[in-house]
Protein backbone atom coordinates (compact mmCIF):
# COMPACT_ATOMS: atom_id res chain seq x y z
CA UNK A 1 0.00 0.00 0.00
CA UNK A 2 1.04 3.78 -0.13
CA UNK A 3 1.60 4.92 2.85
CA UNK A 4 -0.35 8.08 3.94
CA UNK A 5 1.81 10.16 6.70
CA UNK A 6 -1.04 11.73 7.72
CA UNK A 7 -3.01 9.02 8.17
CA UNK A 8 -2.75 7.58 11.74
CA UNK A 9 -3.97 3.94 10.30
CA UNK A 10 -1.33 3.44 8.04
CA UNK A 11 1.19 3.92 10.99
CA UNK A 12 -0.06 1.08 12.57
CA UNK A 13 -0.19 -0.94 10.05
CA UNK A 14 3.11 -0.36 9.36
CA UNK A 15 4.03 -0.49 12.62
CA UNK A 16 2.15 -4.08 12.74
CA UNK A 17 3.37 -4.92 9.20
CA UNK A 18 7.31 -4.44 11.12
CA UNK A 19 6.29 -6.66 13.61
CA UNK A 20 5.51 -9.39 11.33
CA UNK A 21 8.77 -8.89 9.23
CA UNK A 22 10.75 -8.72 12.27
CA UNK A 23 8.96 -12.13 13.36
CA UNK A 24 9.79 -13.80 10.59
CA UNK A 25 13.64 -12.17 10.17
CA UNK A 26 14.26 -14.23 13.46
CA UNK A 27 12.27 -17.45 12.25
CA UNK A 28 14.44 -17.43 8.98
CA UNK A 29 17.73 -16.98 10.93
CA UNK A 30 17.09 -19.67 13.13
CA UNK A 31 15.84 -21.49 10.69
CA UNK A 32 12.95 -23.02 12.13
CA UNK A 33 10.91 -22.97 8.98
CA UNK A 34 12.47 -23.97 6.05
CA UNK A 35 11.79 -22.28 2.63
CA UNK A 36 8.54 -23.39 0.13
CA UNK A 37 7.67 -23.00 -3.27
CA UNK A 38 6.17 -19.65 -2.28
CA UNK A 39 7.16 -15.98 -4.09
CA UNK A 40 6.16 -12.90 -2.17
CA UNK A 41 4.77 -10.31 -4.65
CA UNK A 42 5.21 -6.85 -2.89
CA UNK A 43 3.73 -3.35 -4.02
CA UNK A 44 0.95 -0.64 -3.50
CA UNK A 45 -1.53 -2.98 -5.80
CA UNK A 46 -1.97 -6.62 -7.14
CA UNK A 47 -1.41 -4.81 -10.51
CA UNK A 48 0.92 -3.71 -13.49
CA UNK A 49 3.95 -6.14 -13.60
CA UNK A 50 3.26 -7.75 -10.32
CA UNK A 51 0.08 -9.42 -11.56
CA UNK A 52 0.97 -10.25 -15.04
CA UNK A 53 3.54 -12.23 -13.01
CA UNK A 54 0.49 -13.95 -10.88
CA UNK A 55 -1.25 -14.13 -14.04
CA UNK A 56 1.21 -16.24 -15.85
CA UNK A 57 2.18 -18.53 -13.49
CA UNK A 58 -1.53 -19.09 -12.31
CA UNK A 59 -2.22 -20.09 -15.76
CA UNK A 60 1.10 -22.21 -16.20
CA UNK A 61 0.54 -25.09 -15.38
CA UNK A 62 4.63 -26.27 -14.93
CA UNK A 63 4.92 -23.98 -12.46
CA UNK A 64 6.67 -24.85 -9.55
CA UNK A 65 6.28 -21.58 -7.87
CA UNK A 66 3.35 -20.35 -5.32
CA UNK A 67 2.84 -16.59 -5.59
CA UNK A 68 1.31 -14.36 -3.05
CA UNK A 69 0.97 -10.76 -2.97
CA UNK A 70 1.82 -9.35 0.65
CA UNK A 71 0.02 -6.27 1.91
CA UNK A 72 -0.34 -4.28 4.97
CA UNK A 73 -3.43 -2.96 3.89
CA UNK A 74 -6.51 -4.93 5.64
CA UNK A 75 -8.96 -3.69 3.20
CA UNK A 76 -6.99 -4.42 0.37
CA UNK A 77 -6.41 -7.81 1.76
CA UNK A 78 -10.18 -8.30 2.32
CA UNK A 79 -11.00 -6.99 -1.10
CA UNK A 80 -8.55 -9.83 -2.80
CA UNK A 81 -10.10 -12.68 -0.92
CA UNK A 82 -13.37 -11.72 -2.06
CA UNK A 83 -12.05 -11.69 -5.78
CA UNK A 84 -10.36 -15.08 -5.10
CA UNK A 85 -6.98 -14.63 -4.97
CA UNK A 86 -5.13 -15.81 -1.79
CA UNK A 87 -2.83 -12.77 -0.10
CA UNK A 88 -0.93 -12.61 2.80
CA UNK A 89 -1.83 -10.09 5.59
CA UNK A 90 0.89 -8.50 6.84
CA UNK A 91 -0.18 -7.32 9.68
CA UNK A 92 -1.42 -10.37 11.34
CA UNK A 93 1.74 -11.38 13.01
CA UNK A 94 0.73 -15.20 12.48
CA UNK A 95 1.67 -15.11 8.95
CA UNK A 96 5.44 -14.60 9.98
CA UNK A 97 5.81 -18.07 8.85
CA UNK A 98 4.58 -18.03 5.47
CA UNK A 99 6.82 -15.25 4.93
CA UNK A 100 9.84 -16.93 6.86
CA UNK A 101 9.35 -19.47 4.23
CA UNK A 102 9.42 -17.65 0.66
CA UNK A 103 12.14 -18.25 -1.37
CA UNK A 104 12.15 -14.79 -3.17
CA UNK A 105 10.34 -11.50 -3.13
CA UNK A 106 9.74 -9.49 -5.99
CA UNK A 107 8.60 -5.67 -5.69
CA UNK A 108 7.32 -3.19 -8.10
CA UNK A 109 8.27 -0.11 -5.46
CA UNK A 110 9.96 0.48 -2.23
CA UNK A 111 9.75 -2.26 0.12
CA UNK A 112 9.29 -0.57 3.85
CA UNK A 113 9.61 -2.93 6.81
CA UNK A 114 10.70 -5.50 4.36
CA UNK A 115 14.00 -3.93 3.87
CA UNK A 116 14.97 -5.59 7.36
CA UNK A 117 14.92 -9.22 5.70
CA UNK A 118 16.56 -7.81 2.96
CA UNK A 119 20.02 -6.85 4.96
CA UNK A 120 19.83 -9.59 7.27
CA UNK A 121 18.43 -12.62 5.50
CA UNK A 122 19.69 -14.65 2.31
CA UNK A 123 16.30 -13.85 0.49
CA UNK A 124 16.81 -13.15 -3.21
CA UNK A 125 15.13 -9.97 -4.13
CA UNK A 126 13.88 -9.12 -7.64
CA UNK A 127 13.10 -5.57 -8.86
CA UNK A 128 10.23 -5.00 -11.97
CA UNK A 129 9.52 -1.81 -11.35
CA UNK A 130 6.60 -0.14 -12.60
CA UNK A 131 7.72 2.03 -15.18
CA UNK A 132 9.65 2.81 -17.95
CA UNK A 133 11.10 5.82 -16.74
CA UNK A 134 10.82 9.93 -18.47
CA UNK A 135 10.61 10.93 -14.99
CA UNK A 136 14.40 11.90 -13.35
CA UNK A 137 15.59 9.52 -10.57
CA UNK A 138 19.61 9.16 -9.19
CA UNK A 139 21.32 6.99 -7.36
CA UNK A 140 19.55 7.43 -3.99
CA UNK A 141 16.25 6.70 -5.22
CA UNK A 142 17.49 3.12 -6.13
CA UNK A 143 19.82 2.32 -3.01
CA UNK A 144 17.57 -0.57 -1.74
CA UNK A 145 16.86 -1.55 -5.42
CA UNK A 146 20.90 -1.93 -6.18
CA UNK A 147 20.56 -4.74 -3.09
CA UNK A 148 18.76 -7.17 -4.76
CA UNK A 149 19.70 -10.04 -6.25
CA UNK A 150 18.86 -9.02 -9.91
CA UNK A 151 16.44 -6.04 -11.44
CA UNK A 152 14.29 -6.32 -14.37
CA UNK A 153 14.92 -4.01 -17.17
CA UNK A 154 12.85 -3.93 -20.95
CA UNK A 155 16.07 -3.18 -22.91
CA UNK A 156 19.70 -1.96 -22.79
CA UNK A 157 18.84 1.19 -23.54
CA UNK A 158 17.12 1.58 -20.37
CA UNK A 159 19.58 -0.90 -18.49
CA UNK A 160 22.44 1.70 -19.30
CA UNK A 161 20.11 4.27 -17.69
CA UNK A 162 20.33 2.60 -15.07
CA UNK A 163 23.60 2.22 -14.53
CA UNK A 164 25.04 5.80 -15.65
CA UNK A 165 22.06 7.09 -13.32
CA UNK A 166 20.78 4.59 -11.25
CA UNK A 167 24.09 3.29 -9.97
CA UNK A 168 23.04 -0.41 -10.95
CA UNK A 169 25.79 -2.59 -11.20
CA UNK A 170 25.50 -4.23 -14.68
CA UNK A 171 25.98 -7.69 -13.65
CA UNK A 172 22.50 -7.29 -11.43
CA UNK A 173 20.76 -5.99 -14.55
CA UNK A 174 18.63 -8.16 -17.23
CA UNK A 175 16.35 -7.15 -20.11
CA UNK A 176 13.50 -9.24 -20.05
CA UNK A 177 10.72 -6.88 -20.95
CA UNK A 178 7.75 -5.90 -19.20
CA UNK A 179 5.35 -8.58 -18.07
CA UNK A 180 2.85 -6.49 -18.45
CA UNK A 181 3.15 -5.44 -21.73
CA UNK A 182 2.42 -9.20 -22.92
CA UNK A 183 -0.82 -8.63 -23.60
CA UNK A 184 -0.79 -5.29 -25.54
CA UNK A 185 1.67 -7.65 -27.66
CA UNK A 186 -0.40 -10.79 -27.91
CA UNK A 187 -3.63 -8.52 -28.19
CA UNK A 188 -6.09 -11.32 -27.02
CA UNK A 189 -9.82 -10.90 -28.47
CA UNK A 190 -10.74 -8.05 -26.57
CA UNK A 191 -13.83 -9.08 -24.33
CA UNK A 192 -16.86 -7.26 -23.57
CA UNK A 193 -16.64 -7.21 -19.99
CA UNK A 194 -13.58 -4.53 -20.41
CA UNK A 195 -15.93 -2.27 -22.05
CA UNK A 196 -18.79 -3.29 -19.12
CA UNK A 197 -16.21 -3.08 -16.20
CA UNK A 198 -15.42 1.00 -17.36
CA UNK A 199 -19.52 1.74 -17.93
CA UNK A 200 -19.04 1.62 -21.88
CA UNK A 201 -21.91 -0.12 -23.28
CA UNK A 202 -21.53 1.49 -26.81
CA UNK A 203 -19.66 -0.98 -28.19
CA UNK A 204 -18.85 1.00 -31.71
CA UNK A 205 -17.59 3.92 -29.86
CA UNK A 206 -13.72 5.08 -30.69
CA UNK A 207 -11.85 5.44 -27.11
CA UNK A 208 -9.79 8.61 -26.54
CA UNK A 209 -7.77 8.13 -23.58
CA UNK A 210 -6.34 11.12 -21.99
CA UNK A 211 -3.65 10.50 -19.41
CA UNK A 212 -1.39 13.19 -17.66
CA UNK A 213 1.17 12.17 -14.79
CA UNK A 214 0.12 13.72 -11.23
CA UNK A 215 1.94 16.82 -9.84
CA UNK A 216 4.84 15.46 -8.73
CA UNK A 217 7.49 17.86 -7.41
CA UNK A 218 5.01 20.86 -8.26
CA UNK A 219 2.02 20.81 -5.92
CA UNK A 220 0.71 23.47 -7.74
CA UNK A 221 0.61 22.18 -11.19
CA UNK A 222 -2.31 21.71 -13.15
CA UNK A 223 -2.57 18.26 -14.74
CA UNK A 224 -4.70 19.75 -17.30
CA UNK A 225 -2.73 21.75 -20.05
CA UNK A 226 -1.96 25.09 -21.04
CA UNK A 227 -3.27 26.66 -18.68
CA UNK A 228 -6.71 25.97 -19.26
CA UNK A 229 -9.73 25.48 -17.05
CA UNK A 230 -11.73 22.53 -16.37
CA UNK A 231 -14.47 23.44 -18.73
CA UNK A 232 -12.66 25.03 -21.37
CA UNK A 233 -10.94 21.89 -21.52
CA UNK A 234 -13.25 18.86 -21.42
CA UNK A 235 -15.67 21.26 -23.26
CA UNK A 236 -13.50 21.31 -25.95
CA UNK A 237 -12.70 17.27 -26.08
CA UNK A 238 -16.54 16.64 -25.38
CA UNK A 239 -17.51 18.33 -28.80
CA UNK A 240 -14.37 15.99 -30.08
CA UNK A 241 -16.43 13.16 -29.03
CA UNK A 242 -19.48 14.01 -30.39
CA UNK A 243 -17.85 15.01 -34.10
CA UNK A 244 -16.09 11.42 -34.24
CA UNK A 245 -18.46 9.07 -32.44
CA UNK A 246 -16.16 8.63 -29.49
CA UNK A 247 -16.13 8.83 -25.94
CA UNK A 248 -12.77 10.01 -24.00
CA UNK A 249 -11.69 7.93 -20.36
CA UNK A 250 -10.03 10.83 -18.08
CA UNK A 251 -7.36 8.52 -16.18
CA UNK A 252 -5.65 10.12 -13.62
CA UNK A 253 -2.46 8.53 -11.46
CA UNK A 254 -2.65 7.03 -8.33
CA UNK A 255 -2.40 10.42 -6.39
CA UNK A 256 -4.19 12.86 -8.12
CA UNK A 257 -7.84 13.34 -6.82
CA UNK A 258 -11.20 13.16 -7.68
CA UNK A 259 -12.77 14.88 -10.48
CA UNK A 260 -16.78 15.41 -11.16
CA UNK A 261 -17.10 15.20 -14.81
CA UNK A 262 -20.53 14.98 -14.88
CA UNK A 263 -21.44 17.81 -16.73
CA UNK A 264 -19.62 16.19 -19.69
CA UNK A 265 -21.80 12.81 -21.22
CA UNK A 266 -19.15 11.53 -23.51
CA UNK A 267 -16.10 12.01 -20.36
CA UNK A 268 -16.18 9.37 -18.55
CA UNK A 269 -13.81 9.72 -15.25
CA UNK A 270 -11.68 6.17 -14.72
CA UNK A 271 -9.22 7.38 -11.67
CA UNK A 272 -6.11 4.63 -11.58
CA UNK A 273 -7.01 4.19 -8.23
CA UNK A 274 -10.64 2.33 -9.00
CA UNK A 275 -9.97 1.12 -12.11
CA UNK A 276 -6.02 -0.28 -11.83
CA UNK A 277 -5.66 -2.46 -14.60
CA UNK A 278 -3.73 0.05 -16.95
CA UNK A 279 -3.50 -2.52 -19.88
CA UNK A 280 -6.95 -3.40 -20.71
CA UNK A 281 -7.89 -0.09 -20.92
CA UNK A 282 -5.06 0.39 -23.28
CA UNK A 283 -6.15 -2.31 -25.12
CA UNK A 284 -9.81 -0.92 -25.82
CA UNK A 285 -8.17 2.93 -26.26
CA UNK A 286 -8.23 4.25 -30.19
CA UNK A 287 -5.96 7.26 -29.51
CA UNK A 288 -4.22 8.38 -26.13
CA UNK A 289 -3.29 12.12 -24.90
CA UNK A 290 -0.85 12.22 -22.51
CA UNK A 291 1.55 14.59 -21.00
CA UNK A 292 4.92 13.01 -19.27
CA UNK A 293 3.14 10.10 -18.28
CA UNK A 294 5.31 6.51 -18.56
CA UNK A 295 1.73 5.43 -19.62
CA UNK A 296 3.52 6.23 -23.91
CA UNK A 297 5.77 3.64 -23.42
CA UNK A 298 3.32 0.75 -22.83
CA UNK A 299 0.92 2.11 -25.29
CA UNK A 300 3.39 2.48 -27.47
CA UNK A 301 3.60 -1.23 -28.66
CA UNK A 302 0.07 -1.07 -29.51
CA UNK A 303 1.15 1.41 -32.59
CA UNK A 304 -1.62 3.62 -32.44
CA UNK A 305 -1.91 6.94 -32.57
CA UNK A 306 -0.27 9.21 -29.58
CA UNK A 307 -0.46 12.83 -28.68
CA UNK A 308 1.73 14.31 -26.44
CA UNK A 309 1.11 17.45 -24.47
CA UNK A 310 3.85 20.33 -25.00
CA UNK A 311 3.67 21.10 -21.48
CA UNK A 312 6.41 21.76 -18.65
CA UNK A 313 7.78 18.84 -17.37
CA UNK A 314 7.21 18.86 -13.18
CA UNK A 315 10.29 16.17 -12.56
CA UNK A 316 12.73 17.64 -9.59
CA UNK A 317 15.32 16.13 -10.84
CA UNK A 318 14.82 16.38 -14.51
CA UNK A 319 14.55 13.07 -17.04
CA UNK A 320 16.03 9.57 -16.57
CA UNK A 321 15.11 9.18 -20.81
CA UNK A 322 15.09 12.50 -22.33
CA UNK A 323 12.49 14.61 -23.87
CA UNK A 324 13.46 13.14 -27.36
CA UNK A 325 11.34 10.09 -26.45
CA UNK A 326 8.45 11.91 -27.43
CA UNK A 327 7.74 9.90 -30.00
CA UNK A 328 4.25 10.80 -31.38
CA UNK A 329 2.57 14.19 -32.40
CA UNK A 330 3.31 17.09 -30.28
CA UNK A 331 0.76 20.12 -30.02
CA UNK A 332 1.66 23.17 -28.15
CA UNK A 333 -2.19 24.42 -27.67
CA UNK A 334 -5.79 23.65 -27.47
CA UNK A 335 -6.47 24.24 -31.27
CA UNK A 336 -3.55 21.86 -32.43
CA UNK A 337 -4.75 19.49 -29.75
CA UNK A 338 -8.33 19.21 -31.31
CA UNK A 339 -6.86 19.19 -34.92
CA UNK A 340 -4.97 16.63 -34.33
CA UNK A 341 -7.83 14.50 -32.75
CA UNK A 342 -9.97 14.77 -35.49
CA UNK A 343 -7.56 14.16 -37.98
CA UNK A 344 -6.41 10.27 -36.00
CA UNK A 345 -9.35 9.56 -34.44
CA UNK A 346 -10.94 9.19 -37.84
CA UNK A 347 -7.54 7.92 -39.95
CA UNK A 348 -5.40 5.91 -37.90
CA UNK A 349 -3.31 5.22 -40.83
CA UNK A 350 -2.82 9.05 -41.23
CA UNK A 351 -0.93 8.91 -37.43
CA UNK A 352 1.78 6.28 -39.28
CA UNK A 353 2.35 8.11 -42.02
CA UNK A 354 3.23 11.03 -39.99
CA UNK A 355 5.31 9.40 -37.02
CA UNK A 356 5.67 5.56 -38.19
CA UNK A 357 9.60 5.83 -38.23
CA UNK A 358 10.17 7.98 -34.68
CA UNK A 359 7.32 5.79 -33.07
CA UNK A 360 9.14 2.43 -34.38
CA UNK A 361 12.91 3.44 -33.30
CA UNK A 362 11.86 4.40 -30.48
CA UNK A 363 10.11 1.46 -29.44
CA UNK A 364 13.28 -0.46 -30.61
CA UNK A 365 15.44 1.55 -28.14
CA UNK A 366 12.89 0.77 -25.60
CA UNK A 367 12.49 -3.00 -25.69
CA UNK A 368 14.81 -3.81 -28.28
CA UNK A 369 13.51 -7.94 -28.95
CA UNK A 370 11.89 -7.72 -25.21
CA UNK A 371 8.13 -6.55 -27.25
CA UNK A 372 7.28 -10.51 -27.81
CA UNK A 373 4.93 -11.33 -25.70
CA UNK A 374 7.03 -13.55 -23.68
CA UNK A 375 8.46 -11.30 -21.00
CA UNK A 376 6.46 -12.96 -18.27
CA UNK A 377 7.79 -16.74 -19.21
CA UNK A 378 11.14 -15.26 -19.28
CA UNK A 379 10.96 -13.17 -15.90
CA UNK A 380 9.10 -16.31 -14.18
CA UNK A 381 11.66 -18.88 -15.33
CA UNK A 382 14.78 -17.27 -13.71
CA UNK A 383 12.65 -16.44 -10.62
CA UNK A 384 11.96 -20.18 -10.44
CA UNK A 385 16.02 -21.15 -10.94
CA UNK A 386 16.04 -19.73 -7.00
CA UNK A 387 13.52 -22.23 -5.68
């Protein structure tokens, strides 16, 4: 979970989540419980890389390997029973076992109370992240990441990111791909319960999907773009809608807030937080809007059209991948915005004519072979070489 430092809660919890690492620090020195077939899956959500992981080796039937996804968060926990998975709750102090006994831990984040097993226990660790980074990180943002046994990367373009700015050593480095990213690959007959789970029941509607990061360093930023206000805005894309038989999804990250878009029929407001599963809505998305947003990279491989926002860039500490990864249509205003809407929402084909080459070499330098659909297998097999 995220944890909220003004929230008194999530202090205990984490407080109650350290007692249950600490627990099962001691059983694993002493050795009382010996390690399973079990893989902790750690992160703010059961979602994004994490999950295509479950996914895969739910559905793999060679699998040697029991994954569980370990959260502090009760409700969380409560909420994944009920959908049928089987989690671990960290805060219950009897699971110390079951987490005595995994043979590796794989995170998508930072790993709070967890980093105690990793200095003082012989747990491999394993690093997907949860984003090909634009947004600038150093060394210190990685220093628990560089302990691991091995991090994920999607090509070594990004791996030599990480290692001229991450501080990764290379040997601890391999490009497997995203796992997540398998199924904007394999593109699976998309079914109608995507469309039902976001409210869409027109099923010939185009998708617009627009997608700005959060504030970031600047708690004053507005996510929308230059400089307009809310109904300016959406007014604008809602007459976009109605001109191209299309309805536009208004996804905003994890910790941007709510929005009331209900003034506008054909904006339909699908917060990350509600709706997390970032892939199938890619998958059902004709055209996508987005700012600085990681969000380019994955859609990237579904070679559709992309519009990126000209807009200041609200990263402290600049870019990890430069500016020149833009690789789609860049508009500067509302006008070129809209234009440029019209024009791909009703010709995808005119989108490849204009940015085909850019949008291909950069999606080479981004997952060089790693775009095969096949990322999971490959991540889940050298996970399983630990057991």
């Amino acid at each position: 979970m995220k944890i909220n430092n003004r929230n008194p809660s999530h202090w205990l919890y984490l407080l109650l989540f350290t007692i249950t690492v600490v627990a099962a620090t001691f059983i694993k020195l002493l050795r009382i419980k010996k390690h399973s077939g079990v893989c902790l899956l750690y992160g703010h959500k059961l979602n994004g890389n994490l999950k295509a992981l479950y996914d895969f080796n739910l559905n793999e039937p060679q699998s040697k390997i029991d994954m569980r996804f370990l959260t502090m968060d009760p409700a969380y926990c409560k909420e994944l029973q009920l959908a049928g998975f089987n989690p671990i709750n960290g805060i219950n102090p009897l699971n110390a076992l079951t987490v005595a006994s995994a043979f590796a831990i794989v995170s998508d984040h930072g790993l709070h109370s967890l980093k105690i097993m990793l200095k003082l226990t012989n747990i491999p660790f394993f690093d997907v992240w949860h984003a090909i980074p634009l947004k600038g990180f150093d060394e210190e943002d990685f220093s628990t990441q560089r302990q691991y046994e091995m991090a994920f990367v999607t090509s070594n373009a990004v791996r030599s990111v990480y290692q001229s700015k991450f501080g990764f050593n290379e040997e601890k480095l391999v490009s497997a791909g995203y796992a997540r990213t398998d199924i904007l690959v394999n593109q699976p007959p998309i079914s109608s319960k995507i469309r039902d789970d976001l409210g869409i029941s027109e099923s010939e509607k185009k998708i617009l999907l627009f997608a700005p990061t959060w504030q970031q360093g600047d708690p004053n930023r507005n996510i929308l773009p230059f400089d307009k206000a809310e109904d300016e805005f959406f007014g604008a894309l809602e007459l976009i809608c109605a001109e191209n038989n299309a309805l536009c999804i208004f996804r905003t990250h994890l910790n941007s807030g709510e929005s009331d878009l209900s003034a506008y029929p054909s904006i339909l407001f699908r917060p990350h937080s509600r709706y997390p599963n970032t892939e199938e809505i890619l998958l059902i998305t004709d055209c996508l809007v987005s700012d600085w947003s990681s969000i380019v990279f994955d859609f990237m491989l579904l070679d559709r059209p992309t519009i990126f926002l000209d807009v200041p860039h609200p990263f402290k500490k600049g870019f990890s991948l430069g500016p020149e990864n833009r690789f789609g249509k860049l508009v500067q205003n509302l006008d070129e915005l809209t234009t440029s809407l019209g024009e791909y929402l009703d010709d995808r084909s005119a989108y490849k004519a204009d940015y085909g080459i850019p949008h291909a070499e950069v999606k080479r330098r981004m997952y060089d072979n790693n775009a095969d659909g096949r990322a999971a297998e490959r991540i889940c097999g050298i996970i399983e070489r630990y057991r």
